[in-house]
Protein backbone atom coordinates (compact mmCIF):
# COMPACT_ATOMS: atom_id res chain seq x y z
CA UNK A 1 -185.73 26.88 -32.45
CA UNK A 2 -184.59 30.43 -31.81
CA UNK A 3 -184.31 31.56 -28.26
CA UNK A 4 -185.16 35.24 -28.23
CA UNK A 5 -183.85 37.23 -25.72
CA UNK A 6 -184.67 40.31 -27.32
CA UNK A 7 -187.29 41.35 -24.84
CA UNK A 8 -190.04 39.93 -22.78
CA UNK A 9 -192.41 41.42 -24.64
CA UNK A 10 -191.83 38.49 -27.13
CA UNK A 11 -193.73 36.01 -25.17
CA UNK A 12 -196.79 33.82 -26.57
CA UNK A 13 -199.26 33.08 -24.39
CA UNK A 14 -199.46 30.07 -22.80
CA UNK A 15 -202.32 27.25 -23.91
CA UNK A 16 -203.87 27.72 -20.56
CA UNK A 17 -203.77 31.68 -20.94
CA UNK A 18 -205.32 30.72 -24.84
CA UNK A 19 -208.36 29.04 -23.26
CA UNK A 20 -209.08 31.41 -20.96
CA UNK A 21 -209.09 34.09 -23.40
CA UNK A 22 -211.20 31.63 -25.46
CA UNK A 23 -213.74 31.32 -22.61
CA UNK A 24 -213.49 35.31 -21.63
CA UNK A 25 -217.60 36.69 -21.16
CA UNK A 26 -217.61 39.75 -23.27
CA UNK A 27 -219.39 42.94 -23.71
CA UNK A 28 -218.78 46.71 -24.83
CA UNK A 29 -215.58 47.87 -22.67
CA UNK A 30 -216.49 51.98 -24.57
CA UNK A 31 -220.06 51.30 -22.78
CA UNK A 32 -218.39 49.68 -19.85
CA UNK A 33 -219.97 46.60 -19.87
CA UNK A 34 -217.22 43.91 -20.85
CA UNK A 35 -217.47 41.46 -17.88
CA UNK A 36 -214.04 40.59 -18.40
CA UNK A 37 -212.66 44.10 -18.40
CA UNK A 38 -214.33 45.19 -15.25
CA UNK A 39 -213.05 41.47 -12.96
CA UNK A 40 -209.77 42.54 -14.27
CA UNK A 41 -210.25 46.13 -13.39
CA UNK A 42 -211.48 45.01 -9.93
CA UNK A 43 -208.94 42.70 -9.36
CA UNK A 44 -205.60 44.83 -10.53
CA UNK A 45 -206.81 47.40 -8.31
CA UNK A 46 -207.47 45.78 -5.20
CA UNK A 47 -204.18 44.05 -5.24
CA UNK A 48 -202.30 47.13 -5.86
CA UNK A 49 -203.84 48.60 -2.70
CA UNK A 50 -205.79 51.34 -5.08
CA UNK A 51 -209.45 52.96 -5.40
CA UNK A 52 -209.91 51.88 -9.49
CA UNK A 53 -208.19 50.81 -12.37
CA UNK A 54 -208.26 51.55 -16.24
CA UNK A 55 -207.42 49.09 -18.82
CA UNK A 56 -204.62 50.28 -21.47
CA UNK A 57 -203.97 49.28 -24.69
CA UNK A 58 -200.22 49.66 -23.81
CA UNK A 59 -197.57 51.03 -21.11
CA UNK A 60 -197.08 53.73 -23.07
CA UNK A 61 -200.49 55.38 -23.43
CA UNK A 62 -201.12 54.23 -19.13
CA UNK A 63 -197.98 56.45 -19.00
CA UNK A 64 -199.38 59.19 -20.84
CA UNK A 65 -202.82 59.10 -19.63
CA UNK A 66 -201.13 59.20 -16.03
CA UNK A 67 -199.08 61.97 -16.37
CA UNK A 68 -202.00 63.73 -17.89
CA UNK A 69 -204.45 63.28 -15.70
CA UNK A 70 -202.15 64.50 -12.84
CA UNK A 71 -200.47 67.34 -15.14
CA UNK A 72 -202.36 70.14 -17.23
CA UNK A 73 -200.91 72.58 -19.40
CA UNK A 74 -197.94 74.49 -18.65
CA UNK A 75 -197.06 71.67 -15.88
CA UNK A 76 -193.98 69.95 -15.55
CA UNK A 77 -192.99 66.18 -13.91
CA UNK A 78 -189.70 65.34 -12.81
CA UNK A 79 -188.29 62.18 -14.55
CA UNK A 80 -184.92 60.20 -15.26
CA UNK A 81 -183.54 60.78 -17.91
CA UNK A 82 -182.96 57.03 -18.30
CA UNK A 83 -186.96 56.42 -17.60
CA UNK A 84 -189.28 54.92 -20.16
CA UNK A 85 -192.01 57.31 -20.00
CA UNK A 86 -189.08 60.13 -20.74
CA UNK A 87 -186.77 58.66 -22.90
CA UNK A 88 -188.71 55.61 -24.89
CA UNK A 89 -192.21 57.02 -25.20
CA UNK A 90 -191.84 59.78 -28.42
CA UNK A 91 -191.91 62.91 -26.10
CA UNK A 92 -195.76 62.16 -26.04
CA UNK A 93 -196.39 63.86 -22.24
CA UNK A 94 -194.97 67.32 -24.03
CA UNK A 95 -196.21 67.12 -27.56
CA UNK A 96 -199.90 65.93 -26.78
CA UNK A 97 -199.83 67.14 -23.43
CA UNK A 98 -198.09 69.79 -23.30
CA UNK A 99 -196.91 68.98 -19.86
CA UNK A 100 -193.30 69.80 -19.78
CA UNK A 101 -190.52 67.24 -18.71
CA UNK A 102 -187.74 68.20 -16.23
CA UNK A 103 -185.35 65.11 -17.03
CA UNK A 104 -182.51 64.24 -14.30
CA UNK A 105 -179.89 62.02 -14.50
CA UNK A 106 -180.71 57.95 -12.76
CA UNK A 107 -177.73 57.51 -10.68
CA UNK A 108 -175.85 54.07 -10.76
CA UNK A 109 -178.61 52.15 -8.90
CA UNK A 110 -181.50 53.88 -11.33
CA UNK A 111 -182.67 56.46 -8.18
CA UNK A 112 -183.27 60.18 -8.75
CA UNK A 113 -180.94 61.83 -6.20
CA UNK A 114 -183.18 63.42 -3.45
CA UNK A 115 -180.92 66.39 -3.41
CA UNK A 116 -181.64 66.50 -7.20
CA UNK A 117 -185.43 66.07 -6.95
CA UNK A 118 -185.67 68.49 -4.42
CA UNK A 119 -183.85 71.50 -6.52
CA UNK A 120 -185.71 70.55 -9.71
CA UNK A 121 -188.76 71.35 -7.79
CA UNK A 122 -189.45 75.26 -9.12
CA UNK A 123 -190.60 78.27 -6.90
CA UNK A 124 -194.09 79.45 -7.41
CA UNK A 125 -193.05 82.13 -10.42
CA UNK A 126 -194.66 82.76 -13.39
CA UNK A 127 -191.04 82.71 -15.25
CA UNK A 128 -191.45 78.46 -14.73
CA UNK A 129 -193.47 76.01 -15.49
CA UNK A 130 -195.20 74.23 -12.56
CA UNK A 131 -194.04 71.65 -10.72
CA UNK A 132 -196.70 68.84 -10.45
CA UNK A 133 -195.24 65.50 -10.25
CA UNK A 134 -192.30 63.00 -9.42
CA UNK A 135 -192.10 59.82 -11.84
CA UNK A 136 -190.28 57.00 -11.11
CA UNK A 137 -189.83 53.56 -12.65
CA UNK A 138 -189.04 50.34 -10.73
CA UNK A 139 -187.65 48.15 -11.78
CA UNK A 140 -185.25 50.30 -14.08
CA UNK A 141 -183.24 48.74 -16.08
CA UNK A 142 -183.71 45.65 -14.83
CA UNK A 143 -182.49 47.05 -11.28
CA UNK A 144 -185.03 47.26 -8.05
CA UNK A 145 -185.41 50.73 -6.43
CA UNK A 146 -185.09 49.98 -2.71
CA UNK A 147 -188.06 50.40 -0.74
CA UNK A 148 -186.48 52.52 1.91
CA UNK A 149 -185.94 54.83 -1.42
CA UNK A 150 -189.41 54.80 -2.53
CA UNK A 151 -190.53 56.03 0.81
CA UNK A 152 -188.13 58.74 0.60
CA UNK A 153 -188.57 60.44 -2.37
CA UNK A 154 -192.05 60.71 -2.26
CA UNK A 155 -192.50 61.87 1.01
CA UNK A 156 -190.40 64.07 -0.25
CA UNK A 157 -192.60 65.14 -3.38
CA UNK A 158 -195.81 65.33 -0.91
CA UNK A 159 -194.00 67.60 1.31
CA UNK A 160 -194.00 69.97 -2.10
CA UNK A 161 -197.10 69.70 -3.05
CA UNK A 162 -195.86 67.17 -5.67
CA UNK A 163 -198.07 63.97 -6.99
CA UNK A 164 -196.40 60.89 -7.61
CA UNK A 165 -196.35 58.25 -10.22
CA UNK A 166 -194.38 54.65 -10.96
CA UNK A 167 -194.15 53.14 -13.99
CA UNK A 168 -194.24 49.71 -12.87
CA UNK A 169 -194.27 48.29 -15.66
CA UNK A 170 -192.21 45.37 -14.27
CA UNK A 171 -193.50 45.92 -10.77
CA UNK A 172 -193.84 42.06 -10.28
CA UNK A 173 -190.21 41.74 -11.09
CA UNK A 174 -189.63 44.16 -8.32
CA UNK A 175 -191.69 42.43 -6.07
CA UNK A 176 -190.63 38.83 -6.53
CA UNK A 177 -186.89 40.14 -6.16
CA UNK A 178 -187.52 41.71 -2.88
CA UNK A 179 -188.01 38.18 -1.86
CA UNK A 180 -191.12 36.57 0.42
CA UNK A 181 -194.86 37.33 -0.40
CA UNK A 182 -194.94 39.16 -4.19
CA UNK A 183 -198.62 40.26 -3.58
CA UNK A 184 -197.74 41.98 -0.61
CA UNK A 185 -194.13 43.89 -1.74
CA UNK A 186 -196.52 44.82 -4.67
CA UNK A 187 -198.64 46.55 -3.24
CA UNK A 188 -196.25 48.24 -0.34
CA UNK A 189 -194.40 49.62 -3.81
CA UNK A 190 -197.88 50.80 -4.95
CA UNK A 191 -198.71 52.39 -1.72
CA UNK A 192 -195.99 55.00 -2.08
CA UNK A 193 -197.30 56.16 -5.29
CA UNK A 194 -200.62 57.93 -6.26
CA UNK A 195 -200.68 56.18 -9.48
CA UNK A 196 -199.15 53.51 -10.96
CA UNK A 197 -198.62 51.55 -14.79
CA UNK A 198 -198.46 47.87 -14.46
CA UNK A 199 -197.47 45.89 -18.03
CA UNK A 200 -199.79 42.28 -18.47
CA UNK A 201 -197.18 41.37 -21.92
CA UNK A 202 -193.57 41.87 -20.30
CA UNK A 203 -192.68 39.14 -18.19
CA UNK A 204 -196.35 38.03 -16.83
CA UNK A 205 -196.30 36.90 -20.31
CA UNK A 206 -200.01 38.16 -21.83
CA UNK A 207 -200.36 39.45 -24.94
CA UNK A 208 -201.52 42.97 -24.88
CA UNK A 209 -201.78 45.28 -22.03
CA UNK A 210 -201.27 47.59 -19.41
CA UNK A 211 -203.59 49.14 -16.51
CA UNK A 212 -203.32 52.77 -14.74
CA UNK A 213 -204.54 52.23 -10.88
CA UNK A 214 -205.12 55.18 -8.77
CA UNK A 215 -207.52 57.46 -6.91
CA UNK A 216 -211.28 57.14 -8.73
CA UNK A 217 -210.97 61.07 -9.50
CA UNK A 218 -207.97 60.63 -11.14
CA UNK A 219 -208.33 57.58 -13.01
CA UNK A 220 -211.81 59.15 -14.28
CA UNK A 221 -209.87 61.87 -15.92
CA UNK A 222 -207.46 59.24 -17.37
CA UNK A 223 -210.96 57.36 -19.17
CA UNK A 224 -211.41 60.97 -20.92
CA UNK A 225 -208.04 60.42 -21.79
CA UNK A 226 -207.59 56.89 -23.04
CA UNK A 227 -210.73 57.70 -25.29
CA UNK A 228 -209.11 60.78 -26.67
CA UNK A 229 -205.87 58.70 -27.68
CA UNK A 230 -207.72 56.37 -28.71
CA UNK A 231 -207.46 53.67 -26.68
CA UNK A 232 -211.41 52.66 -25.90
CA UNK A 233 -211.72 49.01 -26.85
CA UNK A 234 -214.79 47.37 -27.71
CA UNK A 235 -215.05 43.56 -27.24
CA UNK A 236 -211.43 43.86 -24.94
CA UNK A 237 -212.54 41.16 -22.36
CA UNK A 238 -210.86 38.54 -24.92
CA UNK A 239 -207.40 40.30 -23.81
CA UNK A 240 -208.51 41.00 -20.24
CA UNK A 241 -208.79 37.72 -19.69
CA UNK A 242 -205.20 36.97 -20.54
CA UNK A 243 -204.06 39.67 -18.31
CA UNK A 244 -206.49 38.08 -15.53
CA UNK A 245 -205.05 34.71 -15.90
CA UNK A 246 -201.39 36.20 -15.54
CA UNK A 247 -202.01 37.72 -12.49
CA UNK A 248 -203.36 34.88 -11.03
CA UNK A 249 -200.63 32.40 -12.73
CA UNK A 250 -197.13 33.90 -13.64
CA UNK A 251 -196.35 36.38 -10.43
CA UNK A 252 -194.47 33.75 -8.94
CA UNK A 253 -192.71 31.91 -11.80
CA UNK A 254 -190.86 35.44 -12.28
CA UNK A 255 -188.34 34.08 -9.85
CA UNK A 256 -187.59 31.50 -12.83
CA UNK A 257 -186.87 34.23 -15.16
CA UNK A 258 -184.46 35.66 -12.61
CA UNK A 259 -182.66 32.88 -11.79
CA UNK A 260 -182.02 32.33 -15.64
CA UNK A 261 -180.33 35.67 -16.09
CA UNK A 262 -178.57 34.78 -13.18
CA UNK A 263 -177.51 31.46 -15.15
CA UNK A 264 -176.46 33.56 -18.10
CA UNK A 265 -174.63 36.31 -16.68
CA UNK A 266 -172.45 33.42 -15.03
CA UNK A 267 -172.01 31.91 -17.88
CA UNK A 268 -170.77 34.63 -19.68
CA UNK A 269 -168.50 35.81 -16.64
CA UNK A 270 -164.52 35.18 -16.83
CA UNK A 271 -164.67 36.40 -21.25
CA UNK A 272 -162.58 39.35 -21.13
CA UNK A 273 -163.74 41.49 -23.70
CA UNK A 274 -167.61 41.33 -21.89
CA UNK A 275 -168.22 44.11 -19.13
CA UNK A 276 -170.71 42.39 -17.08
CA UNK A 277 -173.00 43.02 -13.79
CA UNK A 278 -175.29 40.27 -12.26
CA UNK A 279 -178.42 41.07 -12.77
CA UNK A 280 -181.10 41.69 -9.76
CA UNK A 281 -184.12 40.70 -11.98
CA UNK A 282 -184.54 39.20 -15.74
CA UNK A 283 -182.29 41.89 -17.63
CA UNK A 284 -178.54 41.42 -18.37
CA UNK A 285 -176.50 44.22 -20.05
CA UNK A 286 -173.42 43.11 -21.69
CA UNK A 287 -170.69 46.22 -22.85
CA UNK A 288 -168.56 44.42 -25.29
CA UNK A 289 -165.17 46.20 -25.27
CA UNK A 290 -163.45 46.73 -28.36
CA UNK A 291 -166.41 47.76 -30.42
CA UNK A 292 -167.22 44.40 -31.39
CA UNK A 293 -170.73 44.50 -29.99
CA UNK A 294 -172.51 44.62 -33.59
CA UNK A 295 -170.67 41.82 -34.96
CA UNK A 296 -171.66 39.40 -31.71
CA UNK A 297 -174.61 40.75 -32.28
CA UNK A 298 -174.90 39.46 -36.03
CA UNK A 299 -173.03 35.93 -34.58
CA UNK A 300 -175.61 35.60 -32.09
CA UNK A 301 -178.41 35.67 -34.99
CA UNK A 302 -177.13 33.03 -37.06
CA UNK A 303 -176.93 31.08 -34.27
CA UNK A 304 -180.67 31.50 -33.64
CA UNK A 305 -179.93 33.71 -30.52
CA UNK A 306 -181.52 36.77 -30.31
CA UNK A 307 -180.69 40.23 -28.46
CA UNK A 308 -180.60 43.66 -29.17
CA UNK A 309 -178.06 46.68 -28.34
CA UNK A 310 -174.58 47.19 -30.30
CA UNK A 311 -171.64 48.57 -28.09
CA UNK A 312 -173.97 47.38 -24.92
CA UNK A 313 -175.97 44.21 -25.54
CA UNK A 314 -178.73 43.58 -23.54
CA UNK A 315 -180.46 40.06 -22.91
CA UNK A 316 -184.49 39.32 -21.07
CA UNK A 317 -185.43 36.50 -19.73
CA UNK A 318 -189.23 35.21 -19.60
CA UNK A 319 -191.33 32.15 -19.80
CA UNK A 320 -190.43 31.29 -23.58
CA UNK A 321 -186.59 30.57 -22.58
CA UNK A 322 -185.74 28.04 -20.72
CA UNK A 323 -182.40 26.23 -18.96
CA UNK A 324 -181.66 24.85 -21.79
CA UNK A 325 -182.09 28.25 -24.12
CA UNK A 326 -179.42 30.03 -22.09
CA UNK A 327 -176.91 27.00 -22.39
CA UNK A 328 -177.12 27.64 -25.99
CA UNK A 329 -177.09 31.12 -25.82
CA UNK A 330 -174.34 31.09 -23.62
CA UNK A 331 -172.50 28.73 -26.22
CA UNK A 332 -172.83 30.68 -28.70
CA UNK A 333 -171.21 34.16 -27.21
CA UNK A 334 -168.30 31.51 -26.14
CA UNK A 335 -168.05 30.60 -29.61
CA UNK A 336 -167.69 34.06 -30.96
CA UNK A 337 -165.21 34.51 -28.52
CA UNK A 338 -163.19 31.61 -29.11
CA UNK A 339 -163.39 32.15 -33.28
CA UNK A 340 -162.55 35.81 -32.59
């Protein structure tokens, strides 16, 4: 059996997640009358502390249909330049928003330096574009923004005038890592932000899915949106309900997925050629010196071990591996090692 560590997007859903979805009441989601899609909707947004919620196809298009519902035309958000919704999402707030992005560099611990964010921010002048909005992502990377942080830097963008959004699309793993009640540390992140994008099919393990949670006014403009991009579903309670049955199921098993990289990254630790950091959720990057990363890489797959990257490999954790995946996985790096 091949343990893929690729991403934990790769998850199946569970058989209790499959008979849920089986037993999902369904209507028109375009009308707004899928049963299923408006509990979920409901639920999602009273959890993450927020006035409504909107449904997404993907992280991607809640991304999108966040930035432009706070951003019009000639606007501008400040990003990472390591971010998803900046670097991994086709350019799509510029090209179909025309909203511009004002990219700055993540420092070691994935932040935006406050110094930085705060002389990104332009001057009322017609020579720039305008500055409506601070983005961040937690986690990032796999790393958890600090919540001392998050307070920070958006007071900071409110004191400008600024909105603020999280892609959270691992917001879960955030929460479980800050350690006690998930729920709660969820929705404390969520309270810093105006808005917020929450994946259902990373590690809460569903198979399709995002939602955008906000203000109503805002997440109203986001519906025009999400139509325009073509993301109204019809019968989409069959997939809400897998998303519903995360929530309620897999918040708390995260900790497993954590505790696995953990496993792995100590498993791997003492190999000289591997640069390696322990990870603070379910994502371990691996820098293989000596530009061997493509041929592990290859040795990993006919072994039946899956990751991705070439100079830096990176491995995810989720509910499909288990202990005994990352003994193998770890056995087989080991082997390359020892062979090489």
């Amino acid at each position: 059996m091949t343990v893929d560590l690729r991403s934990d997007t790769v998850t199946r859903p569970t058989a209790a997640m499959r008979e849920a979805m089986h037993r999902a009441e369904l209507g028109d989601d375009v009308f707004g009358d899928d049963p299923s899609v408006n509990a979920l909707q409901e639920q999602i947004a009273a959890l993450l502390g927020k006035e409504a919620a909107l449904f997404m196809p993907s992280g991607t298009q809640s991304n999108l249909a966040g930035i432009m519902s706070h951003c019009g035309r000639g606007d501008e958000y400040i990003v990472g330049q390591g971010a998803h919704c900046y670097r991994y999402e086709a350019g799509g707030a510029a090209v179909l928003g025309s909203v511009q992005p004002q990219p700055l560099p993540n420092q070691p611990d994935g932040s935006l330096g406050l110094a930085d964010i705060e002389a990104a921010i332009k001057p009322d002048d017609e020579h720039f574009a305008r500055s409506r909005l601070l983005a961040l992502e937690n986690t990032i990377g796999g790393r958890v923004l600090p919540m001392t942080y998050l307070a920070e830097a958006t007071a900071l963008a409110r004191r400008h005038g600024l909105g603020t959004h999280l892609d959270g699309a691992r917001l879960f793993n955030a929460a479980v890592a800050l350690g006690g009640d998930a729920r709660a540390n969820a929705k404390a992140i969520a309270g810093h932000f105006d808005s917020v994008s929450v994946c259902f099919s990373k590690g809460l393990g569903a198979p399709v899915g995002s939602a955008l949670v906000g203000p109503k006014e805002l997440i109203q403009r986001a519906h025009r949106w999400r139509k325009m991009l073509g993301g109204g579903m019809r019968q989409a309670g069959v997939l809400a309900a897998a998303a519903q049955h995360a929530l309620e199921h897999h918040i708390d098993r995260l900790a497993d997925d954590h505790a696995l990289a953990t496993l792995l990254a100590e498993g791997l630790s003492g190999i000289d050629a591997l640069e390696l950091q322990r990870p603070q959720t379910n994502i371990l990057f691996v820098n293989v010196r000596g530009g061997r990363g493509a041929q592990l890489l290859a040795h990993l797959k006919a072994q039946d071990v899956l990751a991705t990257g070439l100079i830096g490999l990176r491995f995810v954790t989720h509910l499909d591996v288990d202990r005994a995946g990352i003994d193998r996985a770890i056995a087989a790096v080991r082997g390359f090692f020892k062979d090489h």
